[in-house]
N, C-alpha and C. Protein backbone atom coordinates (compact mmCIF):
# COMPACT_ATOMS: atom_id res chain seq x y z
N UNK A 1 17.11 -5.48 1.86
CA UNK A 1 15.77 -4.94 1.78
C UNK A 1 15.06 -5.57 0.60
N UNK A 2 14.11 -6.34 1.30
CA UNK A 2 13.34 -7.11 0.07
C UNK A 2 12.31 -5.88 -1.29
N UNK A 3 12.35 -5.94 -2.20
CA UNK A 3 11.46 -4.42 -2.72
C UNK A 3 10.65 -5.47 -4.15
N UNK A 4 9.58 -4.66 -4.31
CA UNK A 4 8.69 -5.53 -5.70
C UNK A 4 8.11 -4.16 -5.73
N UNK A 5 8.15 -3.87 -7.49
CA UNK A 5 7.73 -3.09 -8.29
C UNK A 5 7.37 -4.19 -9.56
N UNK A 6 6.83 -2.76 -10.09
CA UNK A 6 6.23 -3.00 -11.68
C UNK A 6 7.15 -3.72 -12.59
N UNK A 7 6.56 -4.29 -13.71
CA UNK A 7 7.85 -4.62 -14.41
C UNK A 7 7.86 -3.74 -15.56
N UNK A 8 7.19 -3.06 -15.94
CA UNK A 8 7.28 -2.04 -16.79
C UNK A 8 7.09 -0.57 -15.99
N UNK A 9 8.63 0.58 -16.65
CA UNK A 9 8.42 1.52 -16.02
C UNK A 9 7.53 2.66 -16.35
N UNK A 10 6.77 3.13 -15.67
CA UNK A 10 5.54 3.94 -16.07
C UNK A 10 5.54 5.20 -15.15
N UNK A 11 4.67 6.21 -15.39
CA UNK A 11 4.59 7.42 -14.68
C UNK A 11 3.79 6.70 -13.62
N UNK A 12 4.28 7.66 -12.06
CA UNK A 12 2.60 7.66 -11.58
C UNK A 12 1.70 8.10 -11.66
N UNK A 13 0.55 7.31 -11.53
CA UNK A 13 -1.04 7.70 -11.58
C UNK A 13 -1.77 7.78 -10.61
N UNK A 14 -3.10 8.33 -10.32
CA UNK A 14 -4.04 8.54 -9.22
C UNK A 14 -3.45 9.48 -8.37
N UNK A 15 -3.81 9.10 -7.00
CA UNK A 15 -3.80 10.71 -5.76
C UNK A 15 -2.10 10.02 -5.09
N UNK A 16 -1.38 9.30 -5.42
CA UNK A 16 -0.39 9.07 -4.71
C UNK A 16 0.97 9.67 -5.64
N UNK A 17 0.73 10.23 -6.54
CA UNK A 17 1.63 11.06 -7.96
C UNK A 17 2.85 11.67 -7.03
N UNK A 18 3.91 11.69 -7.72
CA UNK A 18 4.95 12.62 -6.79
C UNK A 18 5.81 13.06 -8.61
N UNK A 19 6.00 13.94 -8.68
CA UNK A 19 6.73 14.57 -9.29
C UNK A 19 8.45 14.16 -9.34
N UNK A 20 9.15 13.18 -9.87
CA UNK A 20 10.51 12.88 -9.87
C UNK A 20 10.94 11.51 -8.97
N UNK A 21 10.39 11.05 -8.79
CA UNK A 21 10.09 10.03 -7.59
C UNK A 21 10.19 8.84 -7.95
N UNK A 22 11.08 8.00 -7.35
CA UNK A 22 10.74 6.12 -8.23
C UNK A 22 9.65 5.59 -6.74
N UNK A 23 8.83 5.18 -7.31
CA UNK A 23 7.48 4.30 -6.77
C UNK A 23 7.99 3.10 -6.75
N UNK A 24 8.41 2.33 -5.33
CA UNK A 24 8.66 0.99 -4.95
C UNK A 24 8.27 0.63 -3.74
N UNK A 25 7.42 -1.12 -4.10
CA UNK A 25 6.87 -1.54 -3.04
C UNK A 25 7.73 -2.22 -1.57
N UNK A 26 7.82 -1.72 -0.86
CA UNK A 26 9.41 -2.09 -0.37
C UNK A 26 8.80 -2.56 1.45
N UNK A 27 9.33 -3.68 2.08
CA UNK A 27 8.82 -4.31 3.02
C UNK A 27 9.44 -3.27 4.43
N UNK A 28 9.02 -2.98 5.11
CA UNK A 28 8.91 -1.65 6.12
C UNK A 28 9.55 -2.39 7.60
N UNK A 29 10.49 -2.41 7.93
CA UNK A 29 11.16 -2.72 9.09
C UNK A 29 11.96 -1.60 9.71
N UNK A 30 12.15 -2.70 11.15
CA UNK A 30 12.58 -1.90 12.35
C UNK A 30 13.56 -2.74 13.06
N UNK A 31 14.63 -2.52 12.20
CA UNK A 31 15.55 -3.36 13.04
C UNK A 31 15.57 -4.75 12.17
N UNK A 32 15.48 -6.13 13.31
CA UNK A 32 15.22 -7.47 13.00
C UNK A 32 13.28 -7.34 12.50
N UNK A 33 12.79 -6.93 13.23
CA UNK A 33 10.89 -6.90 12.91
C UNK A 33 10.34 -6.35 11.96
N UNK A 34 9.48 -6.48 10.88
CA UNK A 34 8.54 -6.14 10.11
C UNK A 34 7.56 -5.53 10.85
N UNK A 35 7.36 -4.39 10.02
CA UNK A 35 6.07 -3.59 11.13
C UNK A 35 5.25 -3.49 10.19
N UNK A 36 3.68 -3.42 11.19
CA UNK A 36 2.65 -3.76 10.20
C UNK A 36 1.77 -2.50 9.92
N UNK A 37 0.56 -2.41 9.19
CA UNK A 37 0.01 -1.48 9.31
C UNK A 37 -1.26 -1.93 8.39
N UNK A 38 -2.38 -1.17 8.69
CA UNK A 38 -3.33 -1.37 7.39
C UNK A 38 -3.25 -0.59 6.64
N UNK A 39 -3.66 -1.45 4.81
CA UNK A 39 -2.96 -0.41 3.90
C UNK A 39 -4.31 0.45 3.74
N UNK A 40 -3.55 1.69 3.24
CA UNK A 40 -4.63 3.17 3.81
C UNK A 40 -5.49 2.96 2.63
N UNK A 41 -4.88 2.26 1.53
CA UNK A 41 -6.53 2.53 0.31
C UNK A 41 -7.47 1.96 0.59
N UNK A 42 -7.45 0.34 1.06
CA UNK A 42 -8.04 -0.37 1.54
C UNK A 42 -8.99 -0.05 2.86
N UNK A 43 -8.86 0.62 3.76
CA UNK A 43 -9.02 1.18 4.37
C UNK A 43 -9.97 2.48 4.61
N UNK A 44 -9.43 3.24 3.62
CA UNK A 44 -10.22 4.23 2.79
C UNK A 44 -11.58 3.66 2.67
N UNK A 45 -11.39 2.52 1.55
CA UNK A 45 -12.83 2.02 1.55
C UNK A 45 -13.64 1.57 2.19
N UNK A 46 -13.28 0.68 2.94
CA UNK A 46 -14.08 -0.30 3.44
C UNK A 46 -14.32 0.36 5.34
N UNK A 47 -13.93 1.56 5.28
CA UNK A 47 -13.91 2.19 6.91
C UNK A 47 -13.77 1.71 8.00
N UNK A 48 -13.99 2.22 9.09
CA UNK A 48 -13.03 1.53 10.22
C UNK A 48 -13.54 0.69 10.74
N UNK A 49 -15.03 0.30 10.82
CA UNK A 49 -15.33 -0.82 11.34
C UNK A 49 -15.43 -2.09 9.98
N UNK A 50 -15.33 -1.75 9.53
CA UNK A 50 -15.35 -2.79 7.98
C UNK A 50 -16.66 -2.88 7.35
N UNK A 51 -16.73 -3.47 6.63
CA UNK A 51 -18.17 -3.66 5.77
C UNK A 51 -18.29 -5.04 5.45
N UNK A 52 -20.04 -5.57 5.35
CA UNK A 52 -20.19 -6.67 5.52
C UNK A 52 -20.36 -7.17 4.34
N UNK A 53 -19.40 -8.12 3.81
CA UNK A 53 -19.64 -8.47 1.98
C UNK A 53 -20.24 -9.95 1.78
N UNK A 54 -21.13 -10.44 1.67
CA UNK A 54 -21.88 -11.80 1.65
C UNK A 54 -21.71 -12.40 3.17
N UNK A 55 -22.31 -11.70 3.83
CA UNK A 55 -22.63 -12.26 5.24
C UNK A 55 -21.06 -12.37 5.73
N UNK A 56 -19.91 -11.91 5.26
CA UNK A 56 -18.86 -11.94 6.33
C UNK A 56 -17.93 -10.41 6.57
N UNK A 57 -17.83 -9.96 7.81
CA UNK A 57 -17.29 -8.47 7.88
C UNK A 57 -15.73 -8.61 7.10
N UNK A 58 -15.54 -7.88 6.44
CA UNK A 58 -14.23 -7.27 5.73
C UNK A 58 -13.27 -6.03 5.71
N UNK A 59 -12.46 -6.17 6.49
CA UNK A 59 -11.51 -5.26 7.03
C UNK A 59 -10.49 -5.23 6.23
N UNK A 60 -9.72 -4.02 6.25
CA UNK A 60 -8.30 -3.58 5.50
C UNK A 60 -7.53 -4.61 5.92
N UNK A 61 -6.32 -4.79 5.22
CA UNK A 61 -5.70 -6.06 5.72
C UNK A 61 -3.95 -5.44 6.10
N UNK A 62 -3.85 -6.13 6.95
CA UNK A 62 -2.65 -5.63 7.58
C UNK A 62 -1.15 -6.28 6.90
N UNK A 63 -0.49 -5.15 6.38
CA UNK A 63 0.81 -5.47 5.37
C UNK A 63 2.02 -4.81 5.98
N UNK A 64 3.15 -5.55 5.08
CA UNK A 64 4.49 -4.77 5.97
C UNK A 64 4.65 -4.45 5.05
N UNK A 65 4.39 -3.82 3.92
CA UNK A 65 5.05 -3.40 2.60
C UNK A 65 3.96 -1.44 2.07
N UNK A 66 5.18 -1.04 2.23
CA UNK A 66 4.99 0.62 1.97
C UNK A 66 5.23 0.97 0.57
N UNK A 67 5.24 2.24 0.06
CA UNK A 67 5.33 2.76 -1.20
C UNK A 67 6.49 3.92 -0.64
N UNK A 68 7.50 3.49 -1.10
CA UNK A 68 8.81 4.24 -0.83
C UNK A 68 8.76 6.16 -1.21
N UNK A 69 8.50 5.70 -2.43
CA UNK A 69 8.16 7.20 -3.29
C UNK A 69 7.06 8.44 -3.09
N UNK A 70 5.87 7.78 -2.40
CA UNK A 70 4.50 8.62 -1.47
C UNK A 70 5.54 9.33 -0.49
N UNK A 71 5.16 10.74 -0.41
CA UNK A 71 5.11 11.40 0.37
C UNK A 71 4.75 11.24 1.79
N UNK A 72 4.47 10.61 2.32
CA UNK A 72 3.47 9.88 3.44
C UNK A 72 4.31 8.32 3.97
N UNK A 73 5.05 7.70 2.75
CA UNK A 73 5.32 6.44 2.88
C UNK A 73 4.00 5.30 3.31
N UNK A 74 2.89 5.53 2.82
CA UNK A 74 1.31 4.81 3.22
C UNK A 74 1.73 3.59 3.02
N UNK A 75 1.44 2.42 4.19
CA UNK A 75 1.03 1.17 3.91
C UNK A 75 0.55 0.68 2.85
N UNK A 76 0.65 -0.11 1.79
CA UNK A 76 -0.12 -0.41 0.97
C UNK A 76 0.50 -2.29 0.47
N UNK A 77 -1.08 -2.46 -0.29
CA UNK A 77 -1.60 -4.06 -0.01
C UNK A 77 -0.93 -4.06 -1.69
N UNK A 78 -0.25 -5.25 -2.70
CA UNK A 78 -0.02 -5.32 -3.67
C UNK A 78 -0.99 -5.00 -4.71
N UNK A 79 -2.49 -5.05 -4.66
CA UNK A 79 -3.76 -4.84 -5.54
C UNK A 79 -3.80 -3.32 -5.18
N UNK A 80 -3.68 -2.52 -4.46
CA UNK A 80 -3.86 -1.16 -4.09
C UNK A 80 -2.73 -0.75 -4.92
N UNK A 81 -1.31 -1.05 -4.83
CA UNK A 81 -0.24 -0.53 -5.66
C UNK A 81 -0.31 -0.45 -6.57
N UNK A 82 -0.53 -2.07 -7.13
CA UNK A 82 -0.58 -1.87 -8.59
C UNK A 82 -1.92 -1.24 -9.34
N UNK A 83 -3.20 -0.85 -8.46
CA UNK A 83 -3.69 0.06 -8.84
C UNK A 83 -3.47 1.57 -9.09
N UNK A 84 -3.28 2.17 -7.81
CA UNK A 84 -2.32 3.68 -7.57
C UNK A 84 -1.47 4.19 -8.26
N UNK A 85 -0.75 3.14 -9.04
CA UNK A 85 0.38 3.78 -9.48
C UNK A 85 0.50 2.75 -10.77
């Protein structure tokens, strides 16, 4: 299982917090396949049809890498993680 975290260990921060929990970015499979998903912060923002940023539409971007430690296990993009947490 491929996994990327922080290199310094820190509490979590923002709305993804879990109380006792190690926070790792860890690649989400099924078997032999990577499964994908859009990551939900990203997403969050930019809503479901996307938003148009200098004349080109911009959509959540689709990742195989989850947050082990969320309650939820949410998709999330490496700039969303290392924001969140």
């Amino acid at each position: 299982m491929y996994m990327v975290s922080s290199s310094s260990p820190k509490e979590a921060q923002g709305k993804y917090q879990t109380a006792n929990s190690v926070h790792l970015l860890v690649v989400n499979k099924k078997g032999e396949k990577s499964v994908k998903g859009r990551c939900v912060t990203c997403y969050e923002n930019l809503g479901r049809s996307g938003t148009i940023v200098a004349g080109k539409l911009k959509r959540a971007p689709q990742v195989v890498t989850t947050c082990s430690g969320c309650p939820k296990k949410p998709f999330m993009c490496k700039d969303c993680y290392y924001k969140t947490h």
